[in-house]
C-alpha atoms as a PDB file:
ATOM      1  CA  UNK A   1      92.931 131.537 -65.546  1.00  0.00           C
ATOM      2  CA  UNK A   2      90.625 134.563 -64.691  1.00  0.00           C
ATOM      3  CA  UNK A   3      89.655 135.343 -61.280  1.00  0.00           C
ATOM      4  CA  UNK A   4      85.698 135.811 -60.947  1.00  0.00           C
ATOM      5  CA  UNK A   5      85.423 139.187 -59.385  1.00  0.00           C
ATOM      6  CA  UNK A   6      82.122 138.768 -57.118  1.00  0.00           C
ATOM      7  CA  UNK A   7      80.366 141.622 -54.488  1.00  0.00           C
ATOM      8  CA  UNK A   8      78.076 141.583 -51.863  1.00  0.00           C
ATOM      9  CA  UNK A   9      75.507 144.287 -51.537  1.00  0.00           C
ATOM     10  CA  UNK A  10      73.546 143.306 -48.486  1.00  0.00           C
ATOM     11  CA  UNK A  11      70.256 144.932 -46.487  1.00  0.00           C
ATOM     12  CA  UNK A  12      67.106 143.889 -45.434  1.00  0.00           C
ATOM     13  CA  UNK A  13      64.993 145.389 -48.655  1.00  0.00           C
ATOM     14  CA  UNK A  14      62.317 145.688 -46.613  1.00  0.00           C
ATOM     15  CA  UNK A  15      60.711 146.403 -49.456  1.00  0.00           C
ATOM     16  CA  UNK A  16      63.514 147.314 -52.184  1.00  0.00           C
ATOM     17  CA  UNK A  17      62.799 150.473 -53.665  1.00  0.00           C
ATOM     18  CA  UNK A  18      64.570 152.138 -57.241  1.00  0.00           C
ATOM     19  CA  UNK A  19      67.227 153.470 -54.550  1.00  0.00           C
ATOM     20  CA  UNK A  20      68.513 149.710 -53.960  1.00  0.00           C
ATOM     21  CA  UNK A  21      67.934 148.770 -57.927  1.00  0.00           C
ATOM     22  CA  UNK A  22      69.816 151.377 -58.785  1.00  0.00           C
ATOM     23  CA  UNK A  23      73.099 150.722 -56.885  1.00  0.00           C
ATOM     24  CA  UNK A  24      72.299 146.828 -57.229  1.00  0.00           C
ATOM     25  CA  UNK A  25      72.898 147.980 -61.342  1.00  0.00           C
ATOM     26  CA  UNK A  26      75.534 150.139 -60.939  1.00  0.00           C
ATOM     27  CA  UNK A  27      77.250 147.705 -58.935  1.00  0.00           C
ATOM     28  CA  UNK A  28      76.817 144.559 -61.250  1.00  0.00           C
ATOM     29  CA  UNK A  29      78.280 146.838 -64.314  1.00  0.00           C
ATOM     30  CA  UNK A  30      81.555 146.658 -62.295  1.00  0.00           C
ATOM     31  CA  UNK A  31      81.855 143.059 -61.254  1.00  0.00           C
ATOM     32  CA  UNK A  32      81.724 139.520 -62.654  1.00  0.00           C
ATOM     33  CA  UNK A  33      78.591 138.814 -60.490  1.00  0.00           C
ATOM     34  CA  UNK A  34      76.672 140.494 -57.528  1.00  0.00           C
ATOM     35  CA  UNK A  35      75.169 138.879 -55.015  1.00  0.00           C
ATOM     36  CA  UNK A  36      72.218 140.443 -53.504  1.00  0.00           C
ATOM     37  CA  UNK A  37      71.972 139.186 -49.755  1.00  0.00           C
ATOM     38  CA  UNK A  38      68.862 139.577 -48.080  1.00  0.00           C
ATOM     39  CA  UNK A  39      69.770 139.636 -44.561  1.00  0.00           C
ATOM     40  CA  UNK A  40      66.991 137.205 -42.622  1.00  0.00           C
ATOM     41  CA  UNK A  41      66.663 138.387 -39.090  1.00  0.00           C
ATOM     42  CA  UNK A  42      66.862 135.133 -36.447  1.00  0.00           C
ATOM     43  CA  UNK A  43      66.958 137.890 -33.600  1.00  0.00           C
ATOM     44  CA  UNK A  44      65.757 141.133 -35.371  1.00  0.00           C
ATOM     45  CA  UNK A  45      67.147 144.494 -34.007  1.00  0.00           C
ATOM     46  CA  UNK A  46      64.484 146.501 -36.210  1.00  0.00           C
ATOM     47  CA  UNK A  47      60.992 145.829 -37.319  1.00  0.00           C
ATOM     48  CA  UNK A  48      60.697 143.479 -40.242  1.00  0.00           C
ATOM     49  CA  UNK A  49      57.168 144.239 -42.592  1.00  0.00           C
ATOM     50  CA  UNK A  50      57.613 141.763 -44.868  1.00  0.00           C
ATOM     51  CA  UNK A  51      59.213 137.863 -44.568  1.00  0.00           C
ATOM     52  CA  UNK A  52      62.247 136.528 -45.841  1.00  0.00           C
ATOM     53  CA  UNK A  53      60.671 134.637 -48.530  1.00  0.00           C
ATOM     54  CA  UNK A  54      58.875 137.255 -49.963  1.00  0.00           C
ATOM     55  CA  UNK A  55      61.867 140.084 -49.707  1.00  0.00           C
ATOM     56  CA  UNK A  56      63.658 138.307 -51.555  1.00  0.00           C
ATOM     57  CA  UNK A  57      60.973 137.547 -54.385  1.00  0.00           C
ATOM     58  CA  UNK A  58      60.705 141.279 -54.477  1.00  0.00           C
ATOM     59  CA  UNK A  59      64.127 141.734 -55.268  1.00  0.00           C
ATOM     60  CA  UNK A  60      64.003 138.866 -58.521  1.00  0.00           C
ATOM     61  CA  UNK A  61      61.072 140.268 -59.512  1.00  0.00           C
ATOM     62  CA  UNK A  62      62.399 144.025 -60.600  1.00  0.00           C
ATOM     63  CA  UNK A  63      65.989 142.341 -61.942  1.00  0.00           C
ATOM     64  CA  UNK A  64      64.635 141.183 -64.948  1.00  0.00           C
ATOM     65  CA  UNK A  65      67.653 140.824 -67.743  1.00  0.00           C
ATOM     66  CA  UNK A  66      70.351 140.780 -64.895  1.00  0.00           C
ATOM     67  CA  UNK A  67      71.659 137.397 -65.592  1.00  0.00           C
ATOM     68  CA  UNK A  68      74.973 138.273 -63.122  1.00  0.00           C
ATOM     69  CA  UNK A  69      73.031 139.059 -60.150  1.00  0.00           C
ATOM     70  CA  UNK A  70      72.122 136.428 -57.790  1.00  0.00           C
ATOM     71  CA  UNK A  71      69.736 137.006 -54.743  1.00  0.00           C
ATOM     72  CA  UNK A  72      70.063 134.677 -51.752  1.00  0.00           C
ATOM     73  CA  UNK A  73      69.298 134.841 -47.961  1.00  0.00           C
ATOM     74  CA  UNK A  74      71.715 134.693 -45.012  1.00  0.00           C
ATOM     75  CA  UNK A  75      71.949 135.793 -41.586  1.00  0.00           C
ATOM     76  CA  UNK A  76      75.199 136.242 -39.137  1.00  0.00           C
ATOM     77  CA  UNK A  77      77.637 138.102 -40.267  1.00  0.00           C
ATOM     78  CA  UNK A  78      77.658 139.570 -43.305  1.00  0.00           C
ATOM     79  CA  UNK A  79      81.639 139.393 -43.482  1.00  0.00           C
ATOM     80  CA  UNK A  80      81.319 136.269 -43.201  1.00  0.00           C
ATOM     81  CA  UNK A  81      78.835 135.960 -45.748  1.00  0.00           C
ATOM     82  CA  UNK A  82      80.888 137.850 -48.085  1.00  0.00           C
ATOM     83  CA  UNK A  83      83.630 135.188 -47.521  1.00  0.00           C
ATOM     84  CA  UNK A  84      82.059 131.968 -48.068  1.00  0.00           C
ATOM     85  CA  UNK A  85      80.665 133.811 -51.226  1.00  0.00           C
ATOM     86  CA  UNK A  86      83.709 134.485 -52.667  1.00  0.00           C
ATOM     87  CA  UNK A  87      83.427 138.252 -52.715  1.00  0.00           C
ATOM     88  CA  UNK A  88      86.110 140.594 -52.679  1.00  0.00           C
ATOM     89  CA  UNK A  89      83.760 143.779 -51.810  1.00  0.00           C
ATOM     90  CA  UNK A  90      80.763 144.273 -49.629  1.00  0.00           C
ATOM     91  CA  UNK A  91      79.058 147.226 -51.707  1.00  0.00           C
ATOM     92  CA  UNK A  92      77.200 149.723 -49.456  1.00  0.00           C
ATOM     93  CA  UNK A  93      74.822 152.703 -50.560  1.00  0.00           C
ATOM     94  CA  UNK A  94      75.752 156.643 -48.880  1.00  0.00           C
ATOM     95  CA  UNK A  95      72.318 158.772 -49.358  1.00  0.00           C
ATOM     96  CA  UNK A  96      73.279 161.490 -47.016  1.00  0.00           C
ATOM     97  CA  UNK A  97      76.016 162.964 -44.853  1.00  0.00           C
ATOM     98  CA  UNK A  98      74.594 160.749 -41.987  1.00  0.00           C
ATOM     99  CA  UNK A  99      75.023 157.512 -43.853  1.00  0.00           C
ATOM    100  CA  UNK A 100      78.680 158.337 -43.972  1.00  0.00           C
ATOM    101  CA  UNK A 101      79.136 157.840 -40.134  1.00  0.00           C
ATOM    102  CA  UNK A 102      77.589 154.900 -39.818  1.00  0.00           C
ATOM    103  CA  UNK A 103      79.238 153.459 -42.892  1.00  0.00           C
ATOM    104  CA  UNK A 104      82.888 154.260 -42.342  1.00  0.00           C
ATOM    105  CA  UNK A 105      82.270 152.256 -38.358  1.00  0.00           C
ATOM    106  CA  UNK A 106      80.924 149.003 -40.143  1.00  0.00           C
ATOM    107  CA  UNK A 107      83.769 149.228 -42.920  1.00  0.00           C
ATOM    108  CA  UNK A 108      85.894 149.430 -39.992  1.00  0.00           C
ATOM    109  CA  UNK A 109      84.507 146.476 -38.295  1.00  0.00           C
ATOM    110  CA  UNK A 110      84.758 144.659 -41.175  1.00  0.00           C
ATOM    111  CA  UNK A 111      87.911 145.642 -42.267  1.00  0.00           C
ATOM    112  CA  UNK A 112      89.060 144.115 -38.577  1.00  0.00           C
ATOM    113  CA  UNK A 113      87.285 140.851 -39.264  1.00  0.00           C
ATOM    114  CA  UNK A 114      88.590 140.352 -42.554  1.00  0.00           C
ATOM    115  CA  UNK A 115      91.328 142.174 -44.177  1.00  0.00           C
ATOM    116  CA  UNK A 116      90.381 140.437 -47.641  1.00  0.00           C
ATOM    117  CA  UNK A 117      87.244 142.039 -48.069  1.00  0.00           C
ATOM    118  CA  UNK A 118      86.949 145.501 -49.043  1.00  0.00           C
ATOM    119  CA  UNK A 119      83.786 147.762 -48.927  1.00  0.00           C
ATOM    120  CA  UNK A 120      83.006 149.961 -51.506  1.00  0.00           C
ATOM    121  CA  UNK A 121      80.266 152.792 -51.186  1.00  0.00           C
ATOM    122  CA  UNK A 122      78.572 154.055 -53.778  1.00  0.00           C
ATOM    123  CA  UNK A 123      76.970 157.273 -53.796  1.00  0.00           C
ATOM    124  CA  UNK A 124      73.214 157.436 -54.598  1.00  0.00           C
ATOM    125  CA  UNK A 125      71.866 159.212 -57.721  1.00  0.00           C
ATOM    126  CA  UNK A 126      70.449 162.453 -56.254  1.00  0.00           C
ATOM    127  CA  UNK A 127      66.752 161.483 -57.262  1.00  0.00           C
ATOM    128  CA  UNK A 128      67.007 158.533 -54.761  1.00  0.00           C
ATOM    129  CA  UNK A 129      68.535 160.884 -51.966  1.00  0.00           C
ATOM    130  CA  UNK A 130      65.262 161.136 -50.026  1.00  0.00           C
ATOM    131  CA  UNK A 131      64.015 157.346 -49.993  1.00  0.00           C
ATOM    132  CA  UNK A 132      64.909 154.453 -47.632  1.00  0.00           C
ATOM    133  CA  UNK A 133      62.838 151.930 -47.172  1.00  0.00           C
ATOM    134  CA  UNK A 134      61.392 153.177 -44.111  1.00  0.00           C
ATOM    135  CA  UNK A 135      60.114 156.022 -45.788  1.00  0.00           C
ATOM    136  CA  UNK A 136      58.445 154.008 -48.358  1.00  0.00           C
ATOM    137  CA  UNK A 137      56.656 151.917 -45.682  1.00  0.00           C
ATOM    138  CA  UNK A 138      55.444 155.131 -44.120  1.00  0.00           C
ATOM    139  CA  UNK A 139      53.740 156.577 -46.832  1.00  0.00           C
ATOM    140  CA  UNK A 140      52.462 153.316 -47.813  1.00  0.00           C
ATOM    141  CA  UNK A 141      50.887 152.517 -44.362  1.00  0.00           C
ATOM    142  CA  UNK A 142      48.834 156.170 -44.868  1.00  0.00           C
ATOM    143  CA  UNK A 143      47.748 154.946 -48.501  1.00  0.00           C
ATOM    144  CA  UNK A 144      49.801 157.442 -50.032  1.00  0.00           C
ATOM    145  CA  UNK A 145      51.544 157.599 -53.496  1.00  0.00           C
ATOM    146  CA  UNK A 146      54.692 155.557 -54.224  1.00  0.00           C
ATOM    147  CA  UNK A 147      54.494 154.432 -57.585  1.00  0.00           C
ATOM    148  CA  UNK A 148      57.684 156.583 -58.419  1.00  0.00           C
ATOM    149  CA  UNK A 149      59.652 155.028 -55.535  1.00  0.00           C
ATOM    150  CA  UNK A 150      58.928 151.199 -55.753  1.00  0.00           C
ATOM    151  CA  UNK A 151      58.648 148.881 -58.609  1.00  0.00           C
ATOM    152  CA  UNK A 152      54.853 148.210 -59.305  1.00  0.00           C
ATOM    153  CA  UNK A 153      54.610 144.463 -57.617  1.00  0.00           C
ATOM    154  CA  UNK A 154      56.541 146.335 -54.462  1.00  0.00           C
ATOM    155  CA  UNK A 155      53.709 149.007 -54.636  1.00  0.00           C
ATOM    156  CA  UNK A 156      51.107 146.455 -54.797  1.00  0.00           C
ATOM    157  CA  UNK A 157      52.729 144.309 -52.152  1.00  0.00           C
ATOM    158  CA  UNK A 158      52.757 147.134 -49.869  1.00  0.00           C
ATOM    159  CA  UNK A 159      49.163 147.633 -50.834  1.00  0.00           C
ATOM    160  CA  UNK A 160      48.002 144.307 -49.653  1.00  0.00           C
ATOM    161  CA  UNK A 161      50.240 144.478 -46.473  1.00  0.00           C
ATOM    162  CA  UNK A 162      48.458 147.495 -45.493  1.00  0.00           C
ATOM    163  CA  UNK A 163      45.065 146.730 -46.582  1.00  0.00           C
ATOM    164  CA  UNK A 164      42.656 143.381 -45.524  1.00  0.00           C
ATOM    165  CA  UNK A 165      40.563 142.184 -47.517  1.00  0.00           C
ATOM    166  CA  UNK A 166      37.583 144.222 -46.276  1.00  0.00           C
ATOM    167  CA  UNK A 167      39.413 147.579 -46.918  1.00  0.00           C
ATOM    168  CA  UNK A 168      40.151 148.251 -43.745  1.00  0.00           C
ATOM    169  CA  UNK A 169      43.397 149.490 -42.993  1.00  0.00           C
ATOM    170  CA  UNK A 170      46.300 147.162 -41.659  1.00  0.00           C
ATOM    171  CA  UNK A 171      46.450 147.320 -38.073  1.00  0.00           C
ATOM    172  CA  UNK A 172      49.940 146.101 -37.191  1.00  0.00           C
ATOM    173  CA  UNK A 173      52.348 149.034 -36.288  1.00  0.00           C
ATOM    174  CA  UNK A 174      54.423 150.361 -38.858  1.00  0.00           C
ATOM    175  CA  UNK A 175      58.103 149.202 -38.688  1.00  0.00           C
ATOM    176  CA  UNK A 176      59.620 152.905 -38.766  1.00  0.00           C
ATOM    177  CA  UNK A 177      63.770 151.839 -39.102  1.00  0.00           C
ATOM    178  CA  UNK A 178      65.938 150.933 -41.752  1.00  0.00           C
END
């Protein structure tokens, strides 16, 4: 009998951007299947742009041909999340020295919760260094270019988040975290 090797990579993917397909490939290359959560926010910490339903559209939409990567919701823990998937990892991006920090204390914590469950960083491809989803949202909400940072249905999305249909510009504040 074979064991199913399955990973988590979890995050908001508020929107997803090439960054997030790129590790979300890399990662199902290495495992049986990958499941995408998209972390839905009962009591957010950060700013959410767009709603769970439609995050998580976004993220089907661009993975096309991926027939071992599943996309589903949760909230809580993500742990926990990993567990009652079945996963063995919890796969985590590292853009930048900072990331590292932050990364190695929620292995940590996880690690505590559940010995099981390993996380496994991947480094970013060094054209993605620069983007996070924050950034992307940013340059959206000031109409600029990010055709080479987004999928085109993410870039349109964005477009009619930040745009009525007058033309005037969106006049919610823009969610600046990650």
């Amino acid at each position: 009998m074979t064991i199913k090797r399955i990973a988590l990579y979890p995050g908001t993917f508020d929107p997803v951007h090439y960054g997030h397909l790129n590790l979300m490939h890399r990662a199902a290359a290495l495992f049986d299947e990958l499941v995408v959560g998209v972390y839905d926010h009962s009591k957010p910490t950060k700013s959410i742009l767009f709603p769970i339903e439609e995050r998580i559209q976004m993220v089907k939409d661009t993975l096309n041909g991926h027939e071992n990567i599943r996309v589903v919701s949760y909230s809580g823990l993500t742990v926990e999340f990993a567990r009652q998937t079945g996963a063995a990892a919890i796969i985590r991006g590292l853009r930048v020295f900072s990331d590292f920090e932050f990364e190695f204390r929620i292995a940590l914590a996880n690690k505590r919760l559940n010995q099981d469950i390993e996380t496994i960083n991947f480094i970013t491809d060094e054209k993605h260094t620069f983007l996070s989803s924050s950034t992307v949202r940013e340059i959206a909400s000031l109409h600029g270019d990010i055709s080479s940072m987004v999928p085109p249905k993410v870039a349109e999305a964005l477009h009619k988040r930040f745009n009525d249909d007058d033309g005037d510009e969106f006049n919610r504040p823009v969610p600046l975290r990650d």
